[in-house]
Every structure is written in structure tokens, then in C-alpha cells.
PDB file of N, CA and C in Angstrom:
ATOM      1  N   UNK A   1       6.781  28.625   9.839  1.00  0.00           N
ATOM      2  CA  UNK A   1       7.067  29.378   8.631  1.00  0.00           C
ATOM      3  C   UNK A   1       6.816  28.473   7.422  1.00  0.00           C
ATOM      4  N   UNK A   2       6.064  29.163   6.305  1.00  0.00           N
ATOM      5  CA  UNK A   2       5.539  28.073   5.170  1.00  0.00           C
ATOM      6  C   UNK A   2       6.551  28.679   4.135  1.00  0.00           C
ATOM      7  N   UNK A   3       7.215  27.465   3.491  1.00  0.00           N
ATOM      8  CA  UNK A   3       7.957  28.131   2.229  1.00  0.00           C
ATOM      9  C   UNK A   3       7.080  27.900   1.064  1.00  0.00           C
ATOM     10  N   UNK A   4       7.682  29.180   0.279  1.00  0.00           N
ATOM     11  CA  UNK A   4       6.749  29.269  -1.139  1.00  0.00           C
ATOM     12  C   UNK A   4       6.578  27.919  -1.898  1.00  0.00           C
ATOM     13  N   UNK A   5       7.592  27.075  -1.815  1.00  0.00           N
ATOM     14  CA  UNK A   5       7.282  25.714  -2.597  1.00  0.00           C
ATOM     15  C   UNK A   5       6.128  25.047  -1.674  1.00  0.00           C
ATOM     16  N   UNK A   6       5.565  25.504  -0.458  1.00  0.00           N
ATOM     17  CA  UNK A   6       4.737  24.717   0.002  1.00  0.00           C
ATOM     18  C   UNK A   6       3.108  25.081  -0.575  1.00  0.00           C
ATOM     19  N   UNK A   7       3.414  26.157  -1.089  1.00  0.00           N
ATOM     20  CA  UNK A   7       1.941  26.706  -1.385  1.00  0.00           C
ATOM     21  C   UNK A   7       1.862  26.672  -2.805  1.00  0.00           C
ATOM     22  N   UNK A   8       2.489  26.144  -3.705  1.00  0.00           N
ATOM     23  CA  UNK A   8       2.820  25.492  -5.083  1.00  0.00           C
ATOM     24  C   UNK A   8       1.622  24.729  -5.233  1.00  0.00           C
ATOM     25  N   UNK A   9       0.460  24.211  -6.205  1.00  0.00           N
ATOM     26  CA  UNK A   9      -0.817  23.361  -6.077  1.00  0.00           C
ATOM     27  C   UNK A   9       0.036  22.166  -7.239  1.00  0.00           C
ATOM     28  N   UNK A  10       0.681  21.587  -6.786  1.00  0.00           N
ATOM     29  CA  UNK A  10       1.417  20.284  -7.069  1.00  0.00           C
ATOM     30  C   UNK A  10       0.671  19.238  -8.122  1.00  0.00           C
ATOM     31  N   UNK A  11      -0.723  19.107  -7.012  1.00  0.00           N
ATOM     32  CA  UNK A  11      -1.457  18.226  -7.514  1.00  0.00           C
ATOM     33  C   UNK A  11      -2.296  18.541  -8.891  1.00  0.00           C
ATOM     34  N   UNK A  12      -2.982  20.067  -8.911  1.00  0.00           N
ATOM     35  CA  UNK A  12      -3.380  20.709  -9.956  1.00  0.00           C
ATOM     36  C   UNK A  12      -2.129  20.563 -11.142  1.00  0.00           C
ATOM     37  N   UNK A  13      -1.356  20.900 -10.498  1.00  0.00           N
ATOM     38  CA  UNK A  13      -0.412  21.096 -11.992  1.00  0.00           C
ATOM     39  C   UNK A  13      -0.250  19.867 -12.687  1.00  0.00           C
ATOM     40  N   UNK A  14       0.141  18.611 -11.729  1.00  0.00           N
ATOM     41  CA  UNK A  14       0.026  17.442 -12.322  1.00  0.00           C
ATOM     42  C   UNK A  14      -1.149  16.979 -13.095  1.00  0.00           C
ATOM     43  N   UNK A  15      -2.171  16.848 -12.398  1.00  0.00           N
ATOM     44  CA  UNK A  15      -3.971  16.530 -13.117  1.00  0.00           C
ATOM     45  C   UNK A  15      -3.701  17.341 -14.566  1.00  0.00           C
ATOM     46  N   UNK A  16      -3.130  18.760 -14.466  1.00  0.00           N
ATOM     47  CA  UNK A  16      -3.081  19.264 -15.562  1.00  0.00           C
ATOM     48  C   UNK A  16      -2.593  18.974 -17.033  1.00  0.00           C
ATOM     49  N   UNK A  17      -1.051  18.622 -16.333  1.00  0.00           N
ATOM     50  CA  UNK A  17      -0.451  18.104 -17.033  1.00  0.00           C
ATOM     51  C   UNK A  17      -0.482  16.937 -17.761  1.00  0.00           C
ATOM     52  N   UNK A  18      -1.077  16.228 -16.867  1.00  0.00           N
ATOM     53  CA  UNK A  18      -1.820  14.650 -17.812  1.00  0.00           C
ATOM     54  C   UNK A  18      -3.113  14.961 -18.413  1.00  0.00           C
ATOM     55  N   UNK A  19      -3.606  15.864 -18.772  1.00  0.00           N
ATOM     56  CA  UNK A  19      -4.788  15.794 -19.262  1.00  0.00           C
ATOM     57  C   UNK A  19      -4.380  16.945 -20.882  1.00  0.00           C
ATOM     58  N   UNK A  20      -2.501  16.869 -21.022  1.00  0.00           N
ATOM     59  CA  UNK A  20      -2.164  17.579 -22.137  1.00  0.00           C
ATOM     60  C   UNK A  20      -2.648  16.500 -23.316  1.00  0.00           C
ATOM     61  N   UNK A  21      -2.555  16.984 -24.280  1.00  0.00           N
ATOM     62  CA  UNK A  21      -2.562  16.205 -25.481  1.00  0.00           C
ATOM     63  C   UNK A  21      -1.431  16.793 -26.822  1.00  0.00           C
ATOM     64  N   UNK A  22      -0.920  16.094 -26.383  1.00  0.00           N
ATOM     65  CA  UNK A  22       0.387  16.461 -27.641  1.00  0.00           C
ATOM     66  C   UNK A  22       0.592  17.106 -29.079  1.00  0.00           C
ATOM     67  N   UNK A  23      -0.498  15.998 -29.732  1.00  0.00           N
ATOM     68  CA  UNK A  23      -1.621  15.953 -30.901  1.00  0.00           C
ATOM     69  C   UNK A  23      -2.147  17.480 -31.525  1.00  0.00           C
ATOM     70  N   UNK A  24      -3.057  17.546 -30.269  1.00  0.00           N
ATOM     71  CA  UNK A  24      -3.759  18.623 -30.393  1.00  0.00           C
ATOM     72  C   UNK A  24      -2.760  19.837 -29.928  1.00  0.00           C
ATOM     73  N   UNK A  25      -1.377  20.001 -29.439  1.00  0.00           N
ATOM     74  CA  UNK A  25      -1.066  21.303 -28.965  1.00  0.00           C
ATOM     75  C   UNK A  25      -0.222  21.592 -30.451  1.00  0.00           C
ATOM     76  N   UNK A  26       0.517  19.932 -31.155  1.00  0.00           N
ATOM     77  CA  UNK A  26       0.691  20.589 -32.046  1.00  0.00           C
ATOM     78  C   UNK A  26       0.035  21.116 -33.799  1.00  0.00           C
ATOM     79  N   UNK A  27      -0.928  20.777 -33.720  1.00  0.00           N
ATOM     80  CA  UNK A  27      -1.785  21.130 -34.326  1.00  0.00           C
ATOM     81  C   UNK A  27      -2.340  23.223 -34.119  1.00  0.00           C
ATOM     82  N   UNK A  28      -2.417  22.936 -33.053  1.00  0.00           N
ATOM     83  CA  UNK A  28      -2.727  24.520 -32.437  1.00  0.00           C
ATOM     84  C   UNK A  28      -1.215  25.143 -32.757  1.00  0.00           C
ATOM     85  N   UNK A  29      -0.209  25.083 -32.820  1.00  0.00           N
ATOM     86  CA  UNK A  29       0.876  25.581 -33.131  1.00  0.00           C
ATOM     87  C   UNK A  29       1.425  25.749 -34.672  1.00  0.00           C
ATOM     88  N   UNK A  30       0.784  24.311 -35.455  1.00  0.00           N
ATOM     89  CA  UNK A  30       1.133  24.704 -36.542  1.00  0.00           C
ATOM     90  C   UNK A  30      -0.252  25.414 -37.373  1.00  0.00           C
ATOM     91  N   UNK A  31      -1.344  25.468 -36.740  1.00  0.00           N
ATOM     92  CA  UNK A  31      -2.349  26.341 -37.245  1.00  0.00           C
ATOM     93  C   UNK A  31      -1.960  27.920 -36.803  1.00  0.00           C
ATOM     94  N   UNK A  32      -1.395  28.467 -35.525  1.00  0.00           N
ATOM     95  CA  UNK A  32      -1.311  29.559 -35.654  1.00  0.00           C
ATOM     96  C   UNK A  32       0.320  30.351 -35.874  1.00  0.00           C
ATOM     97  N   UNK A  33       1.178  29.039 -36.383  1.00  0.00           N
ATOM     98  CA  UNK A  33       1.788  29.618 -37.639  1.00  0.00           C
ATOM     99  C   UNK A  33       1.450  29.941 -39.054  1.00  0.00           C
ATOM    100  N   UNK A  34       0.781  28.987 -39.742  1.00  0.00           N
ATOM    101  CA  UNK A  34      -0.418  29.486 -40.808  1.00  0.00           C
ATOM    102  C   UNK A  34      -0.936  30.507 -40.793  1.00  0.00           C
ATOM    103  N   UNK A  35      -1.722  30.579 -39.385  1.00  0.00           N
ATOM    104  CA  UNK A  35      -2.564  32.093 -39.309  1.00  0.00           C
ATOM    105  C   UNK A  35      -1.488  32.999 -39.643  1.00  0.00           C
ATOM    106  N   UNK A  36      -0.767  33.022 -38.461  1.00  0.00           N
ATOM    107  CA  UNK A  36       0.750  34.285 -39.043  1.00  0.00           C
ATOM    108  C   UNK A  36       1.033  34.797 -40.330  1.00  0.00           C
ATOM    109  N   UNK A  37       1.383  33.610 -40.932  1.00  0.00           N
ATOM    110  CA  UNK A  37       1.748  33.845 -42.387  1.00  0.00           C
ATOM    111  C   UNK A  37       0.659  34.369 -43.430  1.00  0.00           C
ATOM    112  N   UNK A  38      -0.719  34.042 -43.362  1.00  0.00           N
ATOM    113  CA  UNK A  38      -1.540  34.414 -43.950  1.00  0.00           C
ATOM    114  C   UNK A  38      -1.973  35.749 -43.140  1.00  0.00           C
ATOM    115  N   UNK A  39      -1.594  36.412 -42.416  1.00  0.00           N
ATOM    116  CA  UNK A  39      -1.491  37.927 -41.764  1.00  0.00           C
ATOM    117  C   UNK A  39      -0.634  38.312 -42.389  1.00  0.00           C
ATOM    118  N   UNK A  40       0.469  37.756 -42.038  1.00  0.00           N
ATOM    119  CA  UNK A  40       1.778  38.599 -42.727  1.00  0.00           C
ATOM    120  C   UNK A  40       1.835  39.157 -44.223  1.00  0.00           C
ATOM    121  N   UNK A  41       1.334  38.164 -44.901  1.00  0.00           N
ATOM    122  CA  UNK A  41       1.312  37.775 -46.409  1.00  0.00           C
ATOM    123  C   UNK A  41       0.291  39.165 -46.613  1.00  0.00           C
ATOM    124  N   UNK A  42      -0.867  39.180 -46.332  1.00  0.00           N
ATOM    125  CA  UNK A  42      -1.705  40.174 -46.214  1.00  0.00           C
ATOM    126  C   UNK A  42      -1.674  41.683 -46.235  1.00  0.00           C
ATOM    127  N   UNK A  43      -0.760  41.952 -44.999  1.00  0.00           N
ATOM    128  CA  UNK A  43      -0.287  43.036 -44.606  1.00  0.00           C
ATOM    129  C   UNK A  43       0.715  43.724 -45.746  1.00  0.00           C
ATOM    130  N   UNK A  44       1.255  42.597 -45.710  1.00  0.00           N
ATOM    131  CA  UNK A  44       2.882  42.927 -46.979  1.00  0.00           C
ATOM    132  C   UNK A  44       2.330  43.327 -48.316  1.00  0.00           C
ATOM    133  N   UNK A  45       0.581  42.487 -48.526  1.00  0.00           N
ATOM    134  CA  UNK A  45       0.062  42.750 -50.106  1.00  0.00           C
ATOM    135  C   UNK A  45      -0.413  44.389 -50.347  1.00  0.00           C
ATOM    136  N   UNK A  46      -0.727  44.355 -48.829  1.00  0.00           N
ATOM    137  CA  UNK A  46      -1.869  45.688 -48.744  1.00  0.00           C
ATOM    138  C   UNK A  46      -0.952  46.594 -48.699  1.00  0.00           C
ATOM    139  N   UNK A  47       0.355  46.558 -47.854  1.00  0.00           N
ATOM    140  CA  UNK A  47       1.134  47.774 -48.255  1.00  0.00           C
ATOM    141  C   UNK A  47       1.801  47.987 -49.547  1.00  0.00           C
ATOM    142  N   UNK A  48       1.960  47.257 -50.153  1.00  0.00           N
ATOM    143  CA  UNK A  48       2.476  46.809 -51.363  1.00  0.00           C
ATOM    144  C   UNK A  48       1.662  47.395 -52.324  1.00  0.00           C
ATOM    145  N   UNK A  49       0.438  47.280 -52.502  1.00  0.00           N
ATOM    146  CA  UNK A  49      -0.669  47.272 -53.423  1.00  0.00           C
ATOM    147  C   UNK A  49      -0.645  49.141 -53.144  1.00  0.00           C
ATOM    148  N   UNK A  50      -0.914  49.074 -52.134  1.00  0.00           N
ATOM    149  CA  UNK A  50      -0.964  50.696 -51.490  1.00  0.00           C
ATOM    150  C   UNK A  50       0.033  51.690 -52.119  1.00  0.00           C
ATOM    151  N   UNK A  51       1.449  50.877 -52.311  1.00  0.00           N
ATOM    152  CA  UNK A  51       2.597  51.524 -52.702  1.00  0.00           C
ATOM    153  C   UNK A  51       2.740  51.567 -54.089  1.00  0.00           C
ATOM    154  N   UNK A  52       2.074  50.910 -55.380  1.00  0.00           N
ATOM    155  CA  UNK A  52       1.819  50.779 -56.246  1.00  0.00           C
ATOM    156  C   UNK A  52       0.837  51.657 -56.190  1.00  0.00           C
ATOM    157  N   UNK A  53      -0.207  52.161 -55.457  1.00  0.00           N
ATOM    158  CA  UNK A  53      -1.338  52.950 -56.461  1.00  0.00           C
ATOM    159  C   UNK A  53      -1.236  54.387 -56.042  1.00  0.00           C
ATOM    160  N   UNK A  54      -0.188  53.984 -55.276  1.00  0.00           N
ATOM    161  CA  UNK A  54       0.482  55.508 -54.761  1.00  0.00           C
ATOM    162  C   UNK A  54       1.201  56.202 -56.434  1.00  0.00           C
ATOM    163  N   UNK A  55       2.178  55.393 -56.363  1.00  0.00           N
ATOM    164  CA  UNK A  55       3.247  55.535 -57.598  1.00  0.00           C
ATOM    165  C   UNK A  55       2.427  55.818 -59.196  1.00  0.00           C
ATOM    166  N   UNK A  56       1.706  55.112 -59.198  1.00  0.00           N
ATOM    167  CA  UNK A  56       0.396  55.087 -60.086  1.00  0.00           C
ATOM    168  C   UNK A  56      -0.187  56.770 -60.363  1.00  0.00           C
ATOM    169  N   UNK A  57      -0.553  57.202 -59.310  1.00  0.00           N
ATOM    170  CA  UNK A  57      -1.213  58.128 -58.994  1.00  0.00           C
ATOM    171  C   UNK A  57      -0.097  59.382 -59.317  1.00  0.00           C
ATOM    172  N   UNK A  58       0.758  59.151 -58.767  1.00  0.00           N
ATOM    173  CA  UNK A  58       2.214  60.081 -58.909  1.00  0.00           C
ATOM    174  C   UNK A  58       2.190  60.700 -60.094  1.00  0.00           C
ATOM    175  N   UNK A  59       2.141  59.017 -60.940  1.00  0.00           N
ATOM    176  CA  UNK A  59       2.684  59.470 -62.718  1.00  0.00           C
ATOM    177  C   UNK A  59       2.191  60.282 -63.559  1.00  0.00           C
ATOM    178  N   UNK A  60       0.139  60.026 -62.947  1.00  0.00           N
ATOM    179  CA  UNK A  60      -0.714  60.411 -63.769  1.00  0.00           C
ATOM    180  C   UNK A  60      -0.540  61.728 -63.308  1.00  0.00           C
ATOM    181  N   UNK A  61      -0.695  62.102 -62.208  1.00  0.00           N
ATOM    182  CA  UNK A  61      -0.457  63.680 -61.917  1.00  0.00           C
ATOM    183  C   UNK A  61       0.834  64.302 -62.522  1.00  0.00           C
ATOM    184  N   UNK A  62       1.805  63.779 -62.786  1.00  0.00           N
ATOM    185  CA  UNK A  62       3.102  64.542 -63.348  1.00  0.00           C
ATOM    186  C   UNK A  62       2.535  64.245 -64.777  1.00  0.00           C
ATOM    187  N   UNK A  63       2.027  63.379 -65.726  1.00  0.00           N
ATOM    188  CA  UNK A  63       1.519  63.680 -67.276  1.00  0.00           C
ATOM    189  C   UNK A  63       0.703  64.247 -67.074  1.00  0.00           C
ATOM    190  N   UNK A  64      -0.089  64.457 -66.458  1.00  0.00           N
ATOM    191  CA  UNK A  64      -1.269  65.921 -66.709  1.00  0.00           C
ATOM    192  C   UNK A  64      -0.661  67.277 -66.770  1.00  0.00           C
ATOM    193  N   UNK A  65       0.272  67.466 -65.354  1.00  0.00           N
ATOM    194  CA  UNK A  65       0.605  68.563 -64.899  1.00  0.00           C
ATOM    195  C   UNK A  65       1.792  69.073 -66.784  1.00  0.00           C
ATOM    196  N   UNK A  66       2.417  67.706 -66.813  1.00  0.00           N
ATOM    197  CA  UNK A  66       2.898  68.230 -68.193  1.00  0.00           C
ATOM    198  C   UNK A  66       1.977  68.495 -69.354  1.00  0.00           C
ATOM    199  N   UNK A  67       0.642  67.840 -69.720  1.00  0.00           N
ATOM    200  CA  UNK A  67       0.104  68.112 -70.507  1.00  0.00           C
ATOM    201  C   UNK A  67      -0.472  69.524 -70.314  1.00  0.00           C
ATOM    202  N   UNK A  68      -1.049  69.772 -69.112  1.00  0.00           N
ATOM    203  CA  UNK A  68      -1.665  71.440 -68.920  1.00  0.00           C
ATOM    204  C   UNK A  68      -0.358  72.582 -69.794  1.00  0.00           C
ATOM    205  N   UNK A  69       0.908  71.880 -68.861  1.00  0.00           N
ATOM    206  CA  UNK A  69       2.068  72.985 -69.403  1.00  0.00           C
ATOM    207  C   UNK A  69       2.150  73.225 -70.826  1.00  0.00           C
ATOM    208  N   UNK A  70       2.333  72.078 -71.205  1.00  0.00           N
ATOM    209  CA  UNK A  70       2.222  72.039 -72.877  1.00  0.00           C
ATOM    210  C   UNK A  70       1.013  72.555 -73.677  1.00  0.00           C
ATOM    211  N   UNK A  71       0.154  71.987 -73.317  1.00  0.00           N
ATOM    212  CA  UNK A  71      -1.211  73.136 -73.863  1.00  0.00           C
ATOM    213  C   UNK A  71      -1.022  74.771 -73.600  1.00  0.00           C
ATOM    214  N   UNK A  72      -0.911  75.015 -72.578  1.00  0.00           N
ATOM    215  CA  UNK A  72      -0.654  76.233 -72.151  1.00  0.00           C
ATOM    216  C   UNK A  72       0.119  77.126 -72.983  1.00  0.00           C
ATOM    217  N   UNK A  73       1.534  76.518 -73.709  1.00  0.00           N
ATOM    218  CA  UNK A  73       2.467  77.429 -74.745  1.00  0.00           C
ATOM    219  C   UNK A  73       2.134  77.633 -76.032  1.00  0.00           C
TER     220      UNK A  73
END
């Protein structure tokens, strides 16, 4: 009977593991926190910007809709 720790590749994981580089993982970590934030930042502008030309749009349609009324009497 083979137990599951026997079929574990021990040696792979080790080779693996020494061939980490510290350096470089944290570099890759603090670059794709950057990335994040410059997504995030993005997302937040575009809905933002979106929500402004919404509101924008709102106003001009309620001063027209009042100017038609007012012409109208």
C-alpha cells in the first residue's frame, strides 16, 4: 500500500524551490499592486466622470424643458 506522501515529487518541489528568487517575487508583487491601483483608480474615474455627465445632461434637459414651458405662456 503506497501512502499519498509517497507520491509527493519531493525532489521537484525542492529544485523548485531553490531556484525562487526573492528579489524578483517581490518586485512582481509590488508591480501588481500598482497595476491594481491604477485599475482601480480608473474604474472609479470612469464611473465618476460617467456620473457627472449624467447629472450634466439631467440639468440641461430640465432648463430646456423649462424654457419650452416658459415660451409656450
Amino acid at each position: 500500500m503506497t501512502y499519498v506522501a509517497d507520491r509527493v515529487p519531493l525532489d521537484r518541489i525542492g529544485d523548485r524551490a531553490r531556484q525562487a528568487r526573492p528579489g524578483r517575487t517581490a518586485l512582481i508583487v509590488i508591480a501588481a499592486v500598482l497595476f491594481g491601483l491604477g485599475w482601480v483608480a480608473f474604474r472609479a474615474l470612469a464611473l465618476s466622470w460617467l456620473a457627472v455627465a449624467w447629472c450634466g445632461s439631467a440639468v440641461i434637459e430640465g432648463w430646456q424643458s423649462a424654457k419650452a414651458a416658459r415660451q409656450a405662456t
